[in-house]
Structure formats: C-alpha cells, structure tokens
C-alpha atoms as a PDB file:
ATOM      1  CA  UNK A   1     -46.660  52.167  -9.578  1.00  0.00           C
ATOM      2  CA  UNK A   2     -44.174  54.772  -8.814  1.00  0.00           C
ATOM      3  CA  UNK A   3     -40.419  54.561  -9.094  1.00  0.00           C
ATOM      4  CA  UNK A   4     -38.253  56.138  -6.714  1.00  0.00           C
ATOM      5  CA  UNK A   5     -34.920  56.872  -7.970  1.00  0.00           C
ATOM      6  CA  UNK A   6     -31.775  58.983  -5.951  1.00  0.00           C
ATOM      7  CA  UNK A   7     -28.939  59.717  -7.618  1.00  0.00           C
ATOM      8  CA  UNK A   8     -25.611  60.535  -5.925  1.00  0.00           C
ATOM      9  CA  UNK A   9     -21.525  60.191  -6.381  1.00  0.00           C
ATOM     10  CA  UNK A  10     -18.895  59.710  -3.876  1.00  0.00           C
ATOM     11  CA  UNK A  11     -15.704  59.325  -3.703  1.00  0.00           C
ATOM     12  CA  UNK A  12     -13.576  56.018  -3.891  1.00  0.00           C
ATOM     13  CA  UNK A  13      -9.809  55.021  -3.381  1.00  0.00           C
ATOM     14  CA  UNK A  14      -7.703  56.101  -0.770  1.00  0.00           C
ATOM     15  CA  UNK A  15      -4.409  56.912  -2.946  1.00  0.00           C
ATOM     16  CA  UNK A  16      -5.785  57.753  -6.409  1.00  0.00           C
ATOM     17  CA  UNK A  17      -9.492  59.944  -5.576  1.00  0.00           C
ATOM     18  CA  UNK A  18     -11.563  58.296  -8.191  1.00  0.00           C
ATOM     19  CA  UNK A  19     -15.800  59.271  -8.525  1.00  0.00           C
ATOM     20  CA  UNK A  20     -18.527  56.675  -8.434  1.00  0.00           C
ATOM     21  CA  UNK A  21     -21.691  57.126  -9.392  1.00  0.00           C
ATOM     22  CA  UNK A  22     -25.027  55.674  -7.001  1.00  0.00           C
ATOM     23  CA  UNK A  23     -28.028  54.830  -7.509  1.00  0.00           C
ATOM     24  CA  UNK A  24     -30.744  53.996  -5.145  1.00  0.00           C
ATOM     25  CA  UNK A  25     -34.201  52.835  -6.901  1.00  0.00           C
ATOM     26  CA  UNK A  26     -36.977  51.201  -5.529  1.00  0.00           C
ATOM     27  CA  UNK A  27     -40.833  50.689  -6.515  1.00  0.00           C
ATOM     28  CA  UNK A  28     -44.098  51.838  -4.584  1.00  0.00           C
ATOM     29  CA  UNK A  29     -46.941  49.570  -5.489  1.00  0.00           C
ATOM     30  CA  UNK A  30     -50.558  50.654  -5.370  1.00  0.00           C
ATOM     31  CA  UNK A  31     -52.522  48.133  -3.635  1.00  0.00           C
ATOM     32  CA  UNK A  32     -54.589  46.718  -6.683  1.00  0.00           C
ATOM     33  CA  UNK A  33     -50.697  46.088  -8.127  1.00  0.00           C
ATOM     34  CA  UNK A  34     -49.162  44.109  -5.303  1.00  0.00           C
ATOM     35  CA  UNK A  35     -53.083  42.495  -5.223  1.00  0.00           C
ATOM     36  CA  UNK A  36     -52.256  41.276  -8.822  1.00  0.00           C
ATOM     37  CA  UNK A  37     -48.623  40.566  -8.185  1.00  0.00           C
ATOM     38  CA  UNK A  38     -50.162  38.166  -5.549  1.00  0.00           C
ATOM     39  CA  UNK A  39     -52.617  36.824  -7.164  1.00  0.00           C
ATOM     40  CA  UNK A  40     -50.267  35.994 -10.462  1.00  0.00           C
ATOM     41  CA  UNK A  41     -47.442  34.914  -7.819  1.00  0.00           C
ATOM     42  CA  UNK A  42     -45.075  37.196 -10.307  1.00  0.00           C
ATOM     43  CA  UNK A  43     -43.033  38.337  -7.252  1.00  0.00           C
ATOM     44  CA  UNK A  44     -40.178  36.338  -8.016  1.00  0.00           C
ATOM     45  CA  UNK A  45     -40.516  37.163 -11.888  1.00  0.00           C
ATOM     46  CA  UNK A  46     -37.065  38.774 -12.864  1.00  0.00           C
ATOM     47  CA  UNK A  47     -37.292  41.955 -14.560  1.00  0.00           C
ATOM     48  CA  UNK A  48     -33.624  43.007 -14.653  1.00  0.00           C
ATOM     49  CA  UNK A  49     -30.414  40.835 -15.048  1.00  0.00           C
ATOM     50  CA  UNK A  50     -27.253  42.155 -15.716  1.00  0.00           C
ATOM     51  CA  UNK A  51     -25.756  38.899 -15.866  1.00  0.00           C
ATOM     52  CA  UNK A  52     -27.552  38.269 -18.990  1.00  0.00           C
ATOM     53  CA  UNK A  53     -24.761  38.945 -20.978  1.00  0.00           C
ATOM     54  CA  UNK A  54     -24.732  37.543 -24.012  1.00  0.00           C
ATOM     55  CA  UNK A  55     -27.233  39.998 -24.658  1.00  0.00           C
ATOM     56  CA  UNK A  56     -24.869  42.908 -23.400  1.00  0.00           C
ATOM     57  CA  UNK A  57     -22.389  41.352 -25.420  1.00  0.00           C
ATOM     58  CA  UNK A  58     -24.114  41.595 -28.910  1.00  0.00           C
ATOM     59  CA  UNK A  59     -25.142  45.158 -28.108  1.00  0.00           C
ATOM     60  CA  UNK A  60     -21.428  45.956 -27.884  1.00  0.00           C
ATOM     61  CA  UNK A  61     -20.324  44.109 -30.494  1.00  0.00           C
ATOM     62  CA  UNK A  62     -23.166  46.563 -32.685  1.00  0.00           C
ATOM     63  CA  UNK A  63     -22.709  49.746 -31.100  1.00  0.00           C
ATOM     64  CA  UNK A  64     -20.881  52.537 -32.753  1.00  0.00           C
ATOM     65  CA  UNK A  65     -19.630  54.167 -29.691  1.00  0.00           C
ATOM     66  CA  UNK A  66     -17.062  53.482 -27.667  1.00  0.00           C
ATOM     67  CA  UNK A  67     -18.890  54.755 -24.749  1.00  0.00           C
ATOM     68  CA  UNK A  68     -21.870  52.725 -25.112  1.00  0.00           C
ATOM     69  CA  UNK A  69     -19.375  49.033 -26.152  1.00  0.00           C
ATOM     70  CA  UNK A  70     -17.676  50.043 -22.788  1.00  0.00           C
ATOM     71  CA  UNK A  71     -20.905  50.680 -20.974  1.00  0.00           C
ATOM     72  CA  UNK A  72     -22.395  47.428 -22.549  1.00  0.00           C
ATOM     73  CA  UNK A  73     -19.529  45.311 -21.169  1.00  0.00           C
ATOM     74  CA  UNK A  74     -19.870  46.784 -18.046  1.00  0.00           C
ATOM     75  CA  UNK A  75     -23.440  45.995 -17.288  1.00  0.00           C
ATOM     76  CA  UNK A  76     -22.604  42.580 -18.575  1.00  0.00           C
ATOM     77  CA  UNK A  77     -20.282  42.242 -15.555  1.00  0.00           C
ATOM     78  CA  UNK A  78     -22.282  44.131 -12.974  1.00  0.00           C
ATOM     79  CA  UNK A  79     -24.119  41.319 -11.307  1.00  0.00           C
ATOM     80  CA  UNK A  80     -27.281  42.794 -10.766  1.00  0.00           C
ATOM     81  CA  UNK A  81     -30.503  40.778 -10.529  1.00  0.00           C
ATOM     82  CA  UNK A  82     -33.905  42.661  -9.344  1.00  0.00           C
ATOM     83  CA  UNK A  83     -37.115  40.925  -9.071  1.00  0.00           C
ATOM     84  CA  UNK A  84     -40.438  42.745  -8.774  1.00  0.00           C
ATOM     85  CA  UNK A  85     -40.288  41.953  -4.743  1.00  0.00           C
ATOM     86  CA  UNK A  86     -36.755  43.001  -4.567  1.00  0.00           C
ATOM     87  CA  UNK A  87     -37.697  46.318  -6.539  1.00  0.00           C
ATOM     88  CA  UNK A  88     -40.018  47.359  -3.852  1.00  0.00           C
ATOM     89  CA  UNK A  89     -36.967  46.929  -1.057  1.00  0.00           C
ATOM     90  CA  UNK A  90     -34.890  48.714  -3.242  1.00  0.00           C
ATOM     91  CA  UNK A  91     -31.481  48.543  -5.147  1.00  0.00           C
ATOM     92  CA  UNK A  92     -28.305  50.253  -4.013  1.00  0.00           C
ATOM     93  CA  UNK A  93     -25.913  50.273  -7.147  1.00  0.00           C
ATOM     94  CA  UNK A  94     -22.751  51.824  -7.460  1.00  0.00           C
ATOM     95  CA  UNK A  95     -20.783  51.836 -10.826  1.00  0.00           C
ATOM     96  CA  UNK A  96     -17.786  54.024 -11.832  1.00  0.00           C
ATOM     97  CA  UNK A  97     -18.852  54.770 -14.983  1.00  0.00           C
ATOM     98  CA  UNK A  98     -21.940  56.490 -15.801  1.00  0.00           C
ATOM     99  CA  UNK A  99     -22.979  55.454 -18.899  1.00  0.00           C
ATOM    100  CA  UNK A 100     -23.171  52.247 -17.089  1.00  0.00           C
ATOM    101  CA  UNK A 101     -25.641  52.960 -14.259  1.00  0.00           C
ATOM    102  CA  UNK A 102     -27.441  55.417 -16.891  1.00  0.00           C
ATOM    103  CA  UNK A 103     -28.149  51.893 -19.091  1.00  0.00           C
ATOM    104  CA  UNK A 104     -28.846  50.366 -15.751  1.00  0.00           C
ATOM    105  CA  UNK A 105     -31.619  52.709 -14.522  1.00  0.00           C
ATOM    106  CA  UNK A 106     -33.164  52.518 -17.831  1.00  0.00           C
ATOM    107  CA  UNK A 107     -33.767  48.735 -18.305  1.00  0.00           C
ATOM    108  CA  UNK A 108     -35.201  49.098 -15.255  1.00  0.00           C
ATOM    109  CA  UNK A 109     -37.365  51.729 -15.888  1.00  0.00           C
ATOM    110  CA  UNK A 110     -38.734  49.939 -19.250  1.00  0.00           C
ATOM    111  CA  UNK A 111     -38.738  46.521 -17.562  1.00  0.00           C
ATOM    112  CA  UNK A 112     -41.337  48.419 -14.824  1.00  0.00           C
ATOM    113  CA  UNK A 113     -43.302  49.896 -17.580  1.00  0.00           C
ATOM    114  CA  UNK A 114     -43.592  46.462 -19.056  1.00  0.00           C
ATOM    115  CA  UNK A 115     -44.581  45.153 -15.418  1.00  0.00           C
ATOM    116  CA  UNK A 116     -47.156  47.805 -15.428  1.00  0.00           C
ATOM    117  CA  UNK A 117     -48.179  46.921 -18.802  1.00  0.00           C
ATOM    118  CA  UNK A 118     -49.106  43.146 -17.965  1.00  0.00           C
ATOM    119  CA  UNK A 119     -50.441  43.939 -14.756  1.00  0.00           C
ATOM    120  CA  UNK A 120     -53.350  46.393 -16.960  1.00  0.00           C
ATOM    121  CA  UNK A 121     -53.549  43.344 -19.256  1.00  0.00           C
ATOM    122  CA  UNK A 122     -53.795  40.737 -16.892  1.00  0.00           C
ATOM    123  CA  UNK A 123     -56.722  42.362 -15.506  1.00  0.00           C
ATOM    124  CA  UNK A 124     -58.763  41.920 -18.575  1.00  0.00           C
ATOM    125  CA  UNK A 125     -58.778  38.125 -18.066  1.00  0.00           C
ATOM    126  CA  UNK A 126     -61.893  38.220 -16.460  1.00  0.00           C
ATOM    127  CA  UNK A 127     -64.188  36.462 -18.434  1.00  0.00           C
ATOM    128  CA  UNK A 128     -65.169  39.785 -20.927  1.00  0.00           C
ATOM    129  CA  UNK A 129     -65.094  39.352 -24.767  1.00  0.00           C
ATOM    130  CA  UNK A 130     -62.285  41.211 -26.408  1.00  0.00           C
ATOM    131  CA  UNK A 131     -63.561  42.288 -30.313  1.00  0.00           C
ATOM    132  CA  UNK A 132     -60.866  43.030 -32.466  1.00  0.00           C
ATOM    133  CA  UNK A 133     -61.137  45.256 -35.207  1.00  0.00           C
ATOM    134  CA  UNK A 134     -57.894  44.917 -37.381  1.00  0.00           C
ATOM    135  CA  UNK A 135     -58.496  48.797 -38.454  1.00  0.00           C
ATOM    136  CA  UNK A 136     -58.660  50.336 -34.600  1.00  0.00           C
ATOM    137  CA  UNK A 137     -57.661  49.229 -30.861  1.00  0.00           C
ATOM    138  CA  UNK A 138     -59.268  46.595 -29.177  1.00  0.00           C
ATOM    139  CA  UNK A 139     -62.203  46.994 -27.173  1.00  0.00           C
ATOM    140  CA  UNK A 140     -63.151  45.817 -24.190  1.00  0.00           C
ATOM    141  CA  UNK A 141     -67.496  44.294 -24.066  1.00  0.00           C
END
C-alpha cells in the first residue's frame, strides 16, 4: 500500500486575498490488498471521519495549545468521511488553516497503517496454530 499525497495552497477571496492550504491523497493497493479488501468486503469500512466530533471535541478541551484546540475544532467541522474504496479515488481537501489539514493527513496516514496492519493479520486466519510465548512475539507454525 502506498499513499500518494500532494500538497499545494492557493489563493481564496476576491476582496480580502486569504491562503488555503490543499491536499490531494489517495491510496495505491497492491493486488494481494484489494484481494483481501474483497474478500473481507472492508471497502466500505470507514477509516477517517471528521464528523466524529465528540472525539475532536475532548482533544480540544485537553490540549494546551491554542493552535492545536483551534485545529481540533476545525476538523470537528470539516465534514470529511474516507472509506478504504474512496481512499483509492482520492480526497481533495482544502482547509484554511494548516494545522488543520496537517491533523487531517495524519489520521489518515495512521488509520492506513492500521488498514495495513489488519490486512497482514487477517491473513494469518488460515487455519495455522499461533503459539504464544508471553516472554517473545508470536509465532506463526
């Protein structure tokens, strides 16, 4: 899985010229990936919401900075909901703050690893043994 991510700014406003900052991201599956996104029907699984904002919310209500409350409450009212399939079309977003896409492109970026994570995982459902040793990493038989 590879994430393709362009960054950009442009102008906005006719009277007052204000900057916004763009992003365009979008994922490149491997064929064994979209296989197992198939196969596990997880194309429709969510793996960014920025409407989820209670959580948002409570991370502003923490934060010590001012940039990062503001930020917070921003990507609470962004909108934004990418699924896996809709990750491999791609996302435009535009925010005028940058701490706001910054957060955005982030999530996203963990929320892929996490993807990538569970696809490796789900792979080992396969009928092998998994011993655990509680004083090293599990092994595969």
């Amino acid at each position: 899985m590879q994430l393709l991510i362009k960054r950009g700014q442009q102008q906005t406003g006719l009277i007052s010229s204000k900057i916004s900052f763009t992003m365009t991201i979008r994922a490149q599956y491997t064929d064994e990936e979209r296989a197992l996104i198939n196969k596990h029907s997880l194309g429709g699984s969510i793996i960014y919401d920025s409407t989820a904002t209670q959580g948002y919310l409570d991370r502003a209500g923490s934060s010590q900075s001012a940039l990062r409350t503001a930020g917070f409450l921003a990507l609470a009212k962004m909108g934004l909901s990418v699924s896996i399939a809709s990750l491999q079309k791609g996302h435009q977003i535009q925010c005028p703050d940058l701490a706001e896409l910054l957060e955005c492109e982030n999530a996203i970026v963990e929320a892929c690893k996490n993807v990538k994570n569970f696809l490796a995982a789900a792979e080992t459902f396969d009928g092998r043994e998994i011993v655990v040793d509680l004083d090293e990493k599990p092994m595969a038989h």
